[in-house]
N, C-alpha and C. Protein backbone atom coordinates (compact mmCIF):
# COMPACT_ATOMS: atom_id res chain seq x y z
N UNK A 1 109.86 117.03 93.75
CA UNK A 1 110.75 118.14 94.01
C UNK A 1 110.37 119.32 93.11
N UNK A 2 110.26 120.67 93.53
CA UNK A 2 109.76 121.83 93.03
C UNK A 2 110.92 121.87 92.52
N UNK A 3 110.88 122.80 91.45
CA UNK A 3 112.35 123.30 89.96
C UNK A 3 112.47 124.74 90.83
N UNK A 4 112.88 124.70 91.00
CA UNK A 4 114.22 126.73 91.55
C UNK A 4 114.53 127.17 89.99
N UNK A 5 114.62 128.79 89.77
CA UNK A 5 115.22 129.12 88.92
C UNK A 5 116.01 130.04 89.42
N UNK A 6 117.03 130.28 88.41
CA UNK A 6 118.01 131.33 88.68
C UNK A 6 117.54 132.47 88.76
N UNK A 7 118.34 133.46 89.50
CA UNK A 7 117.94 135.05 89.69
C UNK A 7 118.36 135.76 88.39
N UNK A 8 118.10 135.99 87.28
CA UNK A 8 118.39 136.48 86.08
C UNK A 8 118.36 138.27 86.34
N UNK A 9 118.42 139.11 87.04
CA UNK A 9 118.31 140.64 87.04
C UNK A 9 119.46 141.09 88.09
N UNK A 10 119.98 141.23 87.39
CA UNK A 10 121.82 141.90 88.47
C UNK A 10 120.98 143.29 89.54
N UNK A 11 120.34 143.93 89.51
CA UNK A 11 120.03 144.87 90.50
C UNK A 11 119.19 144.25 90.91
N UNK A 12 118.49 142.95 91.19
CA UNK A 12 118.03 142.32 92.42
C UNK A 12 119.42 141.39 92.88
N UNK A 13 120.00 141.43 92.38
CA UNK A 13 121.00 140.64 92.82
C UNK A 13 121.97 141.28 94.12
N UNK A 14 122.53 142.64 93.28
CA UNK A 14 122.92 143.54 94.67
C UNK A 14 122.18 143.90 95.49
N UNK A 15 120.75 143.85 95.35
CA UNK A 15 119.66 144.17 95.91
C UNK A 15 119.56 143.17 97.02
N UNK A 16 119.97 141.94 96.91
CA UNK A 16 119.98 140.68 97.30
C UNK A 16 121.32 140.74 98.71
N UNK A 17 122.27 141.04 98.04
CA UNK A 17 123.76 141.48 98.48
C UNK A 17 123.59 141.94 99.88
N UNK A 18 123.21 143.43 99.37
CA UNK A 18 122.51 143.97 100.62
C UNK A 18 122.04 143.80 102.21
N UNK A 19 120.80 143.21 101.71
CA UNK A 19 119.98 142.79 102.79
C UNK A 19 120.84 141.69 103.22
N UNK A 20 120.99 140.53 102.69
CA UNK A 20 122.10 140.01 103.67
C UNK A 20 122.99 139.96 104.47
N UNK A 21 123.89 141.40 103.82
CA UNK A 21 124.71 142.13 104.10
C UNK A 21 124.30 142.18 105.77
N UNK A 22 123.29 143.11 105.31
CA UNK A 22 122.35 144.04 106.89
C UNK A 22 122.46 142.80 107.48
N UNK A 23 122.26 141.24 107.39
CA UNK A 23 122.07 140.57 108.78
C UNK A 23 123.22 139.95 109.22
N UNK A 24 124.03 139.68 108.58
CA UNK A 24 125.58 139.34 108.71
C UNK A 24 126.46 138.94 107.51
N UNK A 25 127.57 139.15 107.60
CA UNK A 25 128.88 139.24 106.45
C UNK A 25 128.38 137.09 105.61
N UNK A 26 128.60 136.94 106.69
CA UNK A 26 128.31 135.50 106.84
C UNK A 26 127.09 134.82 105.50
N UNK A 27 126.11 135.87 105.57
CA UNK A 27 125.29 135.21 104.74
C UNK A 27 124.93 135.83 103.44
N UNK A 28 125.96 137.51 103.51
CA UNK A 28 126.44 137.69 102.19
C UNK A 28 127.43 136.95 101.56
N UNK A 29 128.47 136.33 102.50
CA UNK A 29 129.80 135.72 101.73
C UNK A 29 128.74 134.05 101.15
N UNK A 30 127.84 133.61 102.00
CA UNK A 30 127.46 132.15 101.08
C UNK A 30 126.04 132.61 99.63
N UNK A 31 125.87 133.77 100.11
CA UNK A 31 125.22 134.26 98.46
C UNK A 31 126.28 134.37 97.51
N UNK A 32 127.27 134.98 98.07
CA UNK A 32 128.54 135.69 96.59
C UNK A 32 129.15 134.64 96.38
N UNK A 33 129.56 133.75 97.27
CA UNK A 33 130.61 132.54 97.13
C UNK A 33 129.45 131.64 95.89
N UNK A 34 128.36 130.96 96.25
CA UNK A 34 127.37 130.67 96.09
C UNK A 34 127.34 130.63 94.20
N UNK A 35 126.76 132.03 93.73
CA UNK A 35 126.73 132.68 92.37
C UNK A 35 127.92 132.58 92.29
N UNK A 36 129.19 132.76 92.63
CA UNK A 36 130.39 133.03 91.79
C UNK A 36 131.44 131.98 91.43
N UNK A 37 130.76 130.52 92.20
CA UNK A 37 131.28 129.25 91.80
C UNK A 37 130.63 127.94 91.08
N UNK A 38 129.26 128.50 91.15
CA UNK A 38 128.80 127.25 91.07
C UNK A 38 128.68 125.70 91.75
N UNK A 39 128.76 126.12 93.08
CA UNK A 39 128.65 124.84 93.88
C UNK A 39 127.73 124.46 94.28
N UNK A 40 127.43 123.45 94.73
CA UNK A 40 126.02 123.11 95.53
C UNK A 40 125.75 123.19 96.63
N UNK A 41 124.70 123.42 97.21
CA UNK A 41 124.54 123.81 98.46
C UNK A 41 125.10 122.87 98.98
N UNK A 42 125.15 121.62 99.30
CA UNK A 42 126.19 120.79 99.99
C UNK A 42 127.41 120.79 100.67
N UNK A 43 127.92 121.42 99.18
CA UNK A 43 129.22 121.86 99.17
C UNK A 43 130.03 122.91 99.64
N UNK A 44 129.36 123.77 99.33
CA UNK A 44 128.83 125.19 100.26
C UNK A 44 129.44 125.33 101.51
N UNK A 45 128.22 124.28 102.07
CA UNK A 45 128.08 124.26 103.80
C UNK A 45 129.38 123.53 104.34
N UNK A 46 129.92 122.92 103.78
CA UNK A 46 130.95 121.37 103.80
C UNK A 46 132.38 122.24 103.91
N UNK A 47 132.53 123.84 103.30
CA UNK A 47 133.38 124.59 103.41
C UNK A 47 134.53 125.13 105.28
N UNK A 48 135.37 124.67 105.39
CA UNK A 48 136.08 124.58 106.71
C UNK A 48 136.76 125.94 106.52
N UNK A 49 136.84 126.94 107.29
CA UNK A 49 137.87 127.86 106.99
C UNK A 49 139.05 127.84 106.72
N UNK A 50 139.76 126.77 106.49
CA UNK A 50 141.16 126.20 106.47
C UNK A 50 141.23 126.27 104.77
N UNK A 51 139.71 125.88 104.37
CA UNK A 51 140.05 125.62 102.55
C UNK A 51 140.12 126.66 102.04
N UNK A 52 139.34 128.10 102.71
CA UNK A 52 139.75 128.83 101.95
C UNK A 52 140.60 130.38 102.50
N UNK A 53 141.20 130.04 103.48
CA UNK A 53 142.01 131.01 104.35
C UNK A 53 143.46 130.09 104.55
N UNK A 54 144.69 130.99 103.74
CA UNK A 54 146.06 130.61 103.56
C UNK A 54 146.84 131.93 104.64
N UNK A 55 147.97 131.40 105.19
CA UNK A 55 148.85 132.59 105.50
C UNK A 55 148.75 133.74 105.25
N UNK A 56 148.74 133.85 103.70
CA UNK A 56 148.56 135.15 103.29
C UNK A 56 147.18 135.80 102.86
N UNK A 57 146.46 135.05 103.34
CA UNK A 57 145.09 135.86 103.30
C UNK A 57 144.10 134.63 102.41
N UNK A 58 143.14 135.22 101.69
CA UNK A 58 142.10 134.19 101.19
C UNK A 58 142.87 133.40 100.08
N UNK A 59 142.53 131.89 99.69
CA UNK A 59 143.24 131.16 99.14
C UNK A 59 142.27 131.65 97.82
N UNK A 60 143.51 131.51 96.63
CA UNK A 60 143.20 131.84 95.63
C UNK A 60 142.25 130.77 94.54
N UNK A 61 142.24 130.11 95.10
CA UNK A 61 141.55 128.85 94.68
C UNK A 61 141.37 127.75 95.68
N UNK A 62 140.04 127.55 95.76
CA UNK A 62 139.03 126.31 96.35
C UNK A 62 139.83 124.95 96.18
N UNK A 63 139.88 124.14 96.60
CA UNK A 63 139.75 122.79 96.42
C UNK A 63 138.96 122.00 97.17
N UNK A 64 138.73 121.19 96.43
CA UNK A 64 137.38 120.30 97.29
C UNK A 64 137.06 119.14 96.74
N UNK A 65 136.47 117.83 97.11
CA UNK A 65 135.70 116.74 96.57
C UNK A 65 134.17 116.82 96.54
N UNK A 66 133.42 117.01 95.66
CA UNK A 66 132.16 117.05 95.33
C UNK A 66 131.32 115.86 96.33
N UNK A 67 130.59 116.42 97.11
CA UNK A 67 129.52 115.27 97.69
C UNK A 67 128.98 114.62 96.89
N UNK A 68 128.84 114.99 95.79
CA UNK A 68 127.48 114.29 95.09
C UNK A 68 127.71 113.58 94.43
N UNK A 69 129.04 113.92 93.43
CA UNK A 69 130.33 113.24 92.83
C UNK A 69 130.88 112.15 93.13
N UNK A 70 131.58 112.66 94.16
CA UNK A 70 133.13 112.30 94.87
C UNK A 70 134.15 112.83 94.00
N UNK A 71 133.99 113.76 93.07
CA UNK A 71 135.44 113.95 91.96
C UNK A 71 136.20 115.44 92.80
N UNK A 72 136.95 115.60 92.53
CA UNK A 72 138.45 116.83 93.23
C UNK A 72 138.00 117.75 92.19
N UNK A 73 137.27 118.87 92.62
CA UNK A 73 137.64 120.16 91.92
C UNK A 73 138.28 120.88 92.57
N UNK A 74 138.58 122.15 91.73
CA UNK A 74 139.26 123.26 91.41
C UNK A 74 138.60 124.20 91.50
N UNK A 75 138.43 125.01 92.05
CA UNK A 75 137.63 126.49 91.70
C UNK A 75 138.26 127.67 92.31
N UNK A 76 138.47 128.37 90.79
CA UNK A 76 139.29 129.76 91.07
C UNK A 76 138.16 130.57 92.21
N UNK A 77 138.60 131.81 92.83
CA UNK A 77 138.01 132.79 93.35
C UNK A 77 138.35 133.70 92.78
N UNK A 78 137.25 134.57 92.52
CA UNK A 78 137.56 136.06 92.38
C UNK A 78 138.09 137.36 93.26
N UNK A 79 138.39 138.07 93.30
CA UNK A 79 138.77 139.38 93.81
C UNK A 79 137.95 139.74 95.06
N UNK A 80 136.35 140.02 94.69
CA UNK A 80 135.48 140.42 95.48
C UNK A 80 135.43 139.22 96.40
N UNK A 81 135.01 137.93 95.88
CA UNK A 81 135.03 137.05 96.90
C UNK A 81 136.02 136.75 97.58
N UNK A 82 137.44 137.21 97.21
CA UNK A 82 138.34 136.63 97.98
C UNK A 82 138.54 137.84 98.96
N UNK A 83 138.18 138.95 99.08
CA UNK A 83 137.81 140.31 100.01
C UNK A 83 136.91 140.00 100.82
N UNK A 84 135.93 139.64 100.32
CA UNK A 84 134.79 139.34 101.26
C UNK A 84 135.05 138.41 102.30
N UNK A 85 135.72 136.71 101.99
CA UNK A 85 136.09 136.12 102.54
C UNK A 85 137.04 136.42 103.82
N UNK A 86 138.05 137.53 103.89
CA UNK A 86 138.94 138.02 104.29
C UNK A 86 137.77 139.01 105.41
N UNK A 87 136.96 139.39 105.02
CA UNK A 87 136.43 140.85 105.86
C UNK A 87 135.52 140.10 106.86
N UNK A 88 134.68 138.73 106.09
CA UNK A 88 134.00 138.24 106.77
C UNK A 88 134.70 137.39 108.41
N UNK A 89 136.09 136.79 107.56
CA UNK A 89 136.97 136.21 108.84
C UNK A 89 137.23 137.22 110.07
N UNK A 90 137.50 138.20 109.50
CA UNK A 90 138.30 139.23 110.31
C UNK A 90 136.99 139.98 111.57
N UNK A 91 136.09 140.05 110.53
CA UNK A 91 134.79 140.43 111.75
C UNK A 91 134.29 140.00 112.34
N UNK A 92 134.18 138.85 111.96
CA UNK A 92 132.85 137.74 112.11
C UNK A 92 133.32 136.59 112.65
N UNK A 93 134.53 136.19 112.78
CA UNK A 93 135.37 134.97 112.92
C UNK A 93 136.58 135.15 113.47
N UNK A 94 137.24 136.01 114.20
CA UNK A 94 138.68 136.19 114.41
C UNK A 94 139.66 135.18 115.29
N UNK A 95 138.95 134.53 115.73
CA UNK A 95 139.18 133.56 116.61
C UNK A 95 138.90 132.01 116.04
N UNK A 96 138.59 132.15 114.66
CA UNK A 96 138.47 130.84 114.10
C UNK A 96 139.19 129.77 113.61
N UNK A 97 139.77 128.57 113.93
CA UNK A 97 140.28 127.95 113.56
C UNK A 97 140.06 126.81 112.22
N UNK A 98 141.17 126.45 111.59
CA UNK A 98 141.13 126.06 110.30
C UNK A 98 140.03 124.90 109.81
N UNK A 99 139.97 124.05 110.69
CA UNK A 99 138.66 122.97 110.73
C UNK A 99 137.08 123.73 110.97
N UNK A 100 137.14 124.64 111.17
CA UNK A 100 135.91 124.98 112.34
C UNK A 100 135.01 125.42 110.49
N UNK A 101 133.95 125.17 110.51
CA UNK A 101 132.98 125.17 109.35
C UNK A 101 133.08 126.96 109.09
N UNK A 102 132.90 127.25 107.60
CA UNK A 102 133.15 128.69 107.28
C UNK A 102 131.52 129.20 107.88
N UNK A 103 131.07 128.28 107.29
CA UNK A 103 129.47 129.15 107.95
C UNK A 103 128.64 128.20 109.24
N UNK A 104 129.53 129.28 110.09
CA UNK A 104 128.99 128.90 111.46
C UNK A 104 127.69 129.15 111.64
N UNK A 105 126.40 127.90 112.39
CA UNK A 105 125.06 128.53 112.95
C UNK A 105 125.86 129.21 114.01
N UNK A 106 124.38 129.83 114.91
CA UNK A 106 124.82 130.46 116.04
C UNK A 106 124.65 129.37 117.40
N UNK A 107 124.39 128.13 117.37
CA UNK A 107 124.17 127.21 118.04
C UNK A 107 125.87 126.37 118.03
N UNK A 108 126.18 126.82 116.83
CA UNK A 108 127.64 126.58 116.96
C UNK A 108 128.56 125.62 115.97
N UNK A 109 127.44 124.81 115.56
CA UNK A 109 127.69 124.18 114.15
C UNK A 109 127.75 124.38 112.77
N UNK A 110 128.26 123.92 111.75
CA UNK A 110 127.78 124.70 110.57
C UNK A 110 126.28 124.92 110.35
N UNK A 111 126.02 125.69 109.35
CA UNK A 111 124.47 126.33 109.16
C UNK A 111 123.85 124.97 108.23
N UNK A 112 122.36 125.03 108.49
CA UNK A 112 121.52 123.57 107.92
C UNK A 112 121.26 124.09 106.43
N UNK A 113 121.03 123.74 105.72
CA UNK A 113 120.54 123.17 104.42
C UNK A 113 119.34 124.46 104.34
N UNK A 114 118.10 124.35 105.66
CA UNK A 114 116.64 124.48 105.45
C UNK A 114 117.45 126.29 105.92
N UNK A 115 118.23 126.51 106.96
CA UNK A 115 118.91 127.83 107.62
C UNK A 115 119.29 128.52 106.12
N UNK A 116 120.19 127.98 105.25
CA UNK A 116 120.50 128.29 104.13
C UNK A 116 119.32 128.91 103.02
N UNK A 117 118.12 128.18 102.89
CA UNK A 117 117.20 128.27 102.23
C UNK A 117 116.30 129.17 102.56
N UNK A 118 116.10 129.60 104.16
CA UNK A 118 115.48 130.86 104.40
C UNK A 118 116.04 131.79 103.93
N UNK A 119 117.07 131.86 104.37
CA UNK A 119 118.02 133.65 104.75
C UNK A 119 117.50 133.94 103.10
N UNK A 120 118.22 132.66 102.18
CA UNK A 120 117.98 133.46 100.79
C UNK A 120 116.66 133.61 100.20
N UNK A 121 115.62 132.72 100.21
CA UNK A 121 114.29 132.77 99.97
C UNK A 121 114.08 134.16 100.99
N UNK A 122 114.08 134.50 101.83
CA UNK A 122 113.15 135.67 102.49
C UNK A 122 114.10 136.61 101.93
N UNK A 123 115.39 137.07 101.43
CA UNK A 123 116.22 138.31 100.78
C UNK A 123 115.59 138.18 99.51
N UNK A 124 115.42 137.19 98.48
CA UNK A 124 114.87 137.12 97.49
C UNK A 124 112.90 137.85 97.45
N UNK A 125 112.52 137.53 98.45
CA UNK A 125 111.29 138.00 98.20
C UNK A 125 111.18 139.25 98.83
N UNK A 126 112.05 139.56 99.98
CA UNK A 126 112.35 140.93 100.00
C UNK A 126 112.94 142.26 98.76
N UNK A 127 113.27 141.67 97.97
CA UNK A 127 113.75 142.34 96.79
C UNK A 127 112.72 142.35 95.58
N UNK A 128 111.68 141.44 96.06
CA UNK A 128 110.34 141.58 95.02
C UNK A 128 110.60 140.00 94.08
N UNK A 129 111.68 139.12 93.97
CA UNK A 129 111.41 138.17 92.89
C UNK A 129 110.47 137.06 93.49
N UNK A 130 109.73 137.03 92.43
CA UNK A 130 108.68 135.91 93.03
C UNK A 130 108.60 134.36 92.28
N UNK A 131 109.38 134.46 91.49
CA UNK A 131 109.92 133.17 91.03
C UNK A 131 110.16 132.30 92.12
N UNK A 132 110.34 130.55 92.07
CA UNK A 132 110.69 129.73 92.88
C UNK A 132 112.34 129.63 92.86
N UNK A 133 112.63 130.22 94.49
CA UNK A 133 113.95 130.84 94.60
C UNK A 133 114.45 129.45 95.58
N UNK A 134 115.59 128.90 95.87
CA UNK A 134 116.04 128.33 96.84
C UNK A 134 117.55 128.08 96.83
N UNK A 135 118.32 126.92 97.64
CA UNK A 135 119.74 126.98 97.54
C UNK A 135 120.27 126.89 96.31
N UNK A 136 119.72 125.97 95.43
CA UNK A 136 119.91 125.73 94.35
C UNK A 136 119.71 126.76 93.27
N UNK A 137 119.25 127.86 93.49
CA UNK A 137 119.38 128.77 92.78
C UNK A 137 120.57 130.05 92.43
N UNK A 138 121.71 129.69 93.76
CA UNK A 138 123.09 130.33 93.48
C UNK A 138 123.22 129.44 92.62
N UNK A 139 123.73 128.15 92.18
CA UNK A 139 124.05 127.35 91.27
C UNK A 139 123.28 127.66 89.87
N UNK A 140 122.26 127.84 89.62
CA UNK A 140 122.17 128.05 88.22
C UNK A 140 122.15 129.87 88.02
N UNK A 141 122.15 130.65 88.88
CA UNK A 141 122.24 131.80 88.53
C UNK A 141 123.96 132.10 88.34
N UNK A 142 125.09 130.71 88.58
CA UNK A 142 125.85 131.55 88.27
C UNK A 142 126.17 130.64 86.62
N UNK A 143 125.53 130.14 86.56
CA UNK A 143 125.06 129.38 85.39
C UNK A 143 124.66 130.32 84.06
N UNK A 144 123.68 130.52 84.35
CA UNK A 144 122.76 131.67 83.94
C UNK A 144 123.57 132.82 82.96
N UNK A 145 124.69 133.07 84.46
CA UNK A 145 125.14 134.88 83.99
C UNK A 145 126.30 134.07 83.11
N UNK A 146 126.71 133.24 83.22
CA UNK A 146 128.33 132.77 82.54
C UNK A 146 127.52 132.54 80.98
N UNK A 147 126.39 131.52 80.44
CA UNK A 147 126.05 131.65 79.53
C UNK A 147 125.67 133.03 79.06
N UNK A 148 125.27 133.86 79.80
CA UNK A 148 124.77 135.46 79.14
C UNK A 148 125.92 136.36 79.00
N UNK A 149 127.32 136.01 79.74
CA UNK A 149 128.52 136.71 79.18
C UNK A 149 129.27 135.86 77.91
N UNK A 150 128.52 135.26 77.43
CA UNK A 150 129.22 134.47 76.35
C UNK A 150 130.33 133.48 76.77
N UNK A 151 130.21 133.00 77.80
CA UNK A 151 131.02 131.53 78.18
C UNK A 151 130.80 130.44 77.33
N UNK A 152 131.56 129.81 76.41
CA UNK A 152 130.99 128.52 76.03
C UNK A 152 130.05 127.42 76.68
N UNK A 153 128.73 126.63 75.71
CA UNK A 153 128.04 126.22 76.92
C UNK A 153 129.42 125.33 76.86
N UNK A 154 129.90 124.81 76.33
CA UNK A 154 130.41 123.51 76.90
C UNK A 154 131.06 123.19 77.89
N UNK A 155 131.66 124.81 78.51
CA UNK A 155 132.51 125.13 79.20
C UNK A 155 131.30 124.66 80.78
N UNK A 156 130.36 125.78 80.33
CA UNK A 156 129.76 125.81 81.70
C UNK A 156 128.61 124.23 81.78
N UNK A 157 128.49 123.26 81.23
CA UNK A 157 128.01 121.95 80.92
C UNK A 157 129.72 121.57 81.91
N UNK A 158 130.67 121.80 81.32
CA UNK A 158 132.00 121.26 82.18
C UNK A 158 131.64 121.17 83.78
N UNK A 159 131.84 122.77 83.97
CA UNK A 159 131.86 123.39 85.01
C UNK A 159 130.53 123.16 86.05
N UNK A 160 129.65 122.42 85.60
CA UNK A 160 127.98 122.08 86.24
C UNK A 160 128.11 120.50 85.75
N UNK A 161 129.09 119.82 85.56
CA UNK A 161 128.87 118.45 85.94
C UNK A 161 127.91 117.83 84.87
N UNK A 162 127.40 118.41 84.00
CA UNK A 162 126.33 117.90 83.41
C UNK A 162 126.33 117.05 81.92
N UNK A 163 125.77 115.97 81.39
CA UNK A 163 126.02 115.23 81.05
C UNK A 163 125.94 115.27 79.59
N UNK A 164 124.87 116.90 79.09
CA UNK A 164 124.63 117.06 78.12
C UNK A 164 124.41 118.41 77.48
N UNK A 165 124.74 119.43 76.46
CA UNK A 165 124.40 121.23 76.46
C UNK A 165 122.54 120.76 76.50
N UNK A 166 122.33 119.97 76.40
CA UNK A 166 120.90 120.42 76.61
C UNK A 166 120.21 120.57 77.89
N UNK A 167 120.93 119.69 78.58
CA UNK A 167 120.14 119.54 80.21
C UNK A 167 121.10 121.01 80.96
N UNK A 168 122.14 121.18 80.43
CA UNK A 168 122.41 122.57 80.64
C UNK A 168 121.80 124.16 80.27
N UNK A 169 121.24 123.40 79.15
CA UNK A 169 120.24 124.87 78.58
C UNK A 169 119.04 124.86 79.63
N UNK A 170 118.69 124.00 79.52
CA UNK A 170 116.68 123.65 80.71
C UNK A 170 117.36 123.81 82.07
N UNK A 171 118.99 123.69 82.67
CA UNK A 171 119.33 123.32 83.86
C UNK A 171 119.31 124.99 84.05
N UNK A 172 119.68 126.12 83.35
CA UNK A 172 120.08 127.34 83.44
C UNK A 172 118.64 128.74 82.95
N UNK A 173 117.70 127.60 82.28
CA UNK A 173 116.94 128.66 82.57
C UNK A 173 116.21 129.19 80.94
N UNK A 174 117.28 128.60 79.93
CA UNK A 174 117.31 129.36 78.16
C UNK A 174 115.89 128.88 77.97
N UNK A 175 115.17 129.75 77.44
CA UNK A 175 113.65 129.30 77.01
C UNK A 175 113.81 129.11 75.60
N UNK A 176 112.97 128.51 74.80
CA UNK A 176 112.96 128.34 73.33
C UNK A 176 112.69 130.11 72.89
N UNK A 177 111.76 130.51 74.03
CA UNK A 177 111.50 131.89 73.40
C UNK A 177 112.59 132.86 73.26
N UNK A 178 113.93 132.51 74.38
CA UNK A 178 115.05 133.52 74.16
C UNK A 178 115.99 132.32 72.69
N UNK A 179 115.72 131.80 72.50
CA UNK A 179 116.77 131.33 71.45
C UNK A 179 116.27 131.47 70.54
N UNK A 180 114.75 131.40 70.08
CA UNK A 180 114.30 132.19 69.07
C UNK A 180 114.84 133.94 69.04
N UNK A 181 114.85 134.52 69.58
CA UNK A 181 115.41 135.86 69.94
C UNK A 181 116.79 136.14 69.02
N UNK A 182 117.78 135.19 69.15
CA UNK A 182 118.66 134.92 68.55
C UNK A 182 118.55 134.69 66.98
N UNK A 183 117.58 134.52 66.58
CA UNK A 183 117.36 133.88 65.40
C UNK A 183 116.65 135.36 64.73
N UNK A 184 115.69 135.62 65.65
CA UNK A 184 115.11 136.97 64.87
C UNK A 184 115.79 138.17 64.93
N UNK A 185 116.75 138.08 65.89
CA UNK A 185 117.76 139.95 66.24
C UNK A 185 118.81 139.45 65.02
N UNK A 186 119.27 138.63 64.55
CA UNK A 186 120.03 138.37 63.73
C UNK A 186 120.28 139.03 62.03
N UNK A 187 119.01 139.03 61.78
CA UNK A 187 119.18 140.00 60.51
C UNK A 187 119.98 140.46 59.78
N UNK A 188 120.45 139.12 58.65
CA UNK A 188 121.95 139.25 57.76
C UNK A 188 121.15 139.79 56.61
């Protein structure tokens, strides 16, 4: 199995946004959803519009059982995603019912795994990153940005299932050369 890394540069990221954008709401909302939870592509796809569309508009929080797991998480939504979610139903879906998969193919089923892995691999190399990009790379890029806003790792080791801060540091991307960085910008 080839290693994916995270998208580390926020203006390829909106850059990213974008072009998706241009081909449908649909495959901007599983980039943003994607980076802004940390789920796995699995999990992702496994999304019913029912889990995250309430009466009153987008549900403020996810719930779900992990495929890979089996354990019940929790996952807040944000603002933007919970807009997006809402704009994407309303355009793209108006007629959708609560079981029916959030990311519909156009054949009529939810979208595949390999469907998932184009749209973003060809927006990614459309934006110039030439790193090894794939599904798995919303998952550590939102990895990535939570350690670079100063999230505790332990928090985001929580939040990524993982068993140890170290397989979280190599899982997200930290090189010895940026933690040396730390050591030399430091200057007491």
């Amino acid at each position: 199995m080839n290693t994916v890394q995270p998208i580390r540069d926020r203006e390829k990221i909106e850059a990213m946004k974008k072009i998706l954008r241009a081909s449908s709401l649909r495959n901007e909302l599983l980039f943003v959803l994607g980076i802004n939870t940390g789920l796995r592509i699995s999990d992702l796809l496994a999304i019913q519009i029912g889990d995250v569309l309430k009466e009153q508009g987008a549900a403020d929080r996810l719930e779900l059982r992990e495929r890979k797991t089996g354990k019940s998480r929790y996952i807040a939504l944000n603002k933007k995603t919970r807009k997006l979610i809402e704009r994407y139903i309303e355009r793209e879906r108006p007629g959708a019912i609560s079981t029916d998969p959030l990311f519909l193919s156009q054949k009529g089923g939810g979208i595949s795994r390999q469907h998932a892995y184009a749209l973003l691999n060809d927006a990614a190399r459309s934006v110039g990153i030439r790193e090894r990009i794939g599904t798995h790379s919303l998952r550590k890029t939102f990895g990535y940005f939570a350690y670079k806003n100063g999230v505790d790792l332990s928090m985001i080791q929580k939040l990524l299932n993982h068993s140890s801060q170290a397989e979280t540091l190599r899982y997200i991307g930290i090189t010895q050369d940026e933690m040396d960085e730390v050591t030399l910008n430091l200057d007491l």
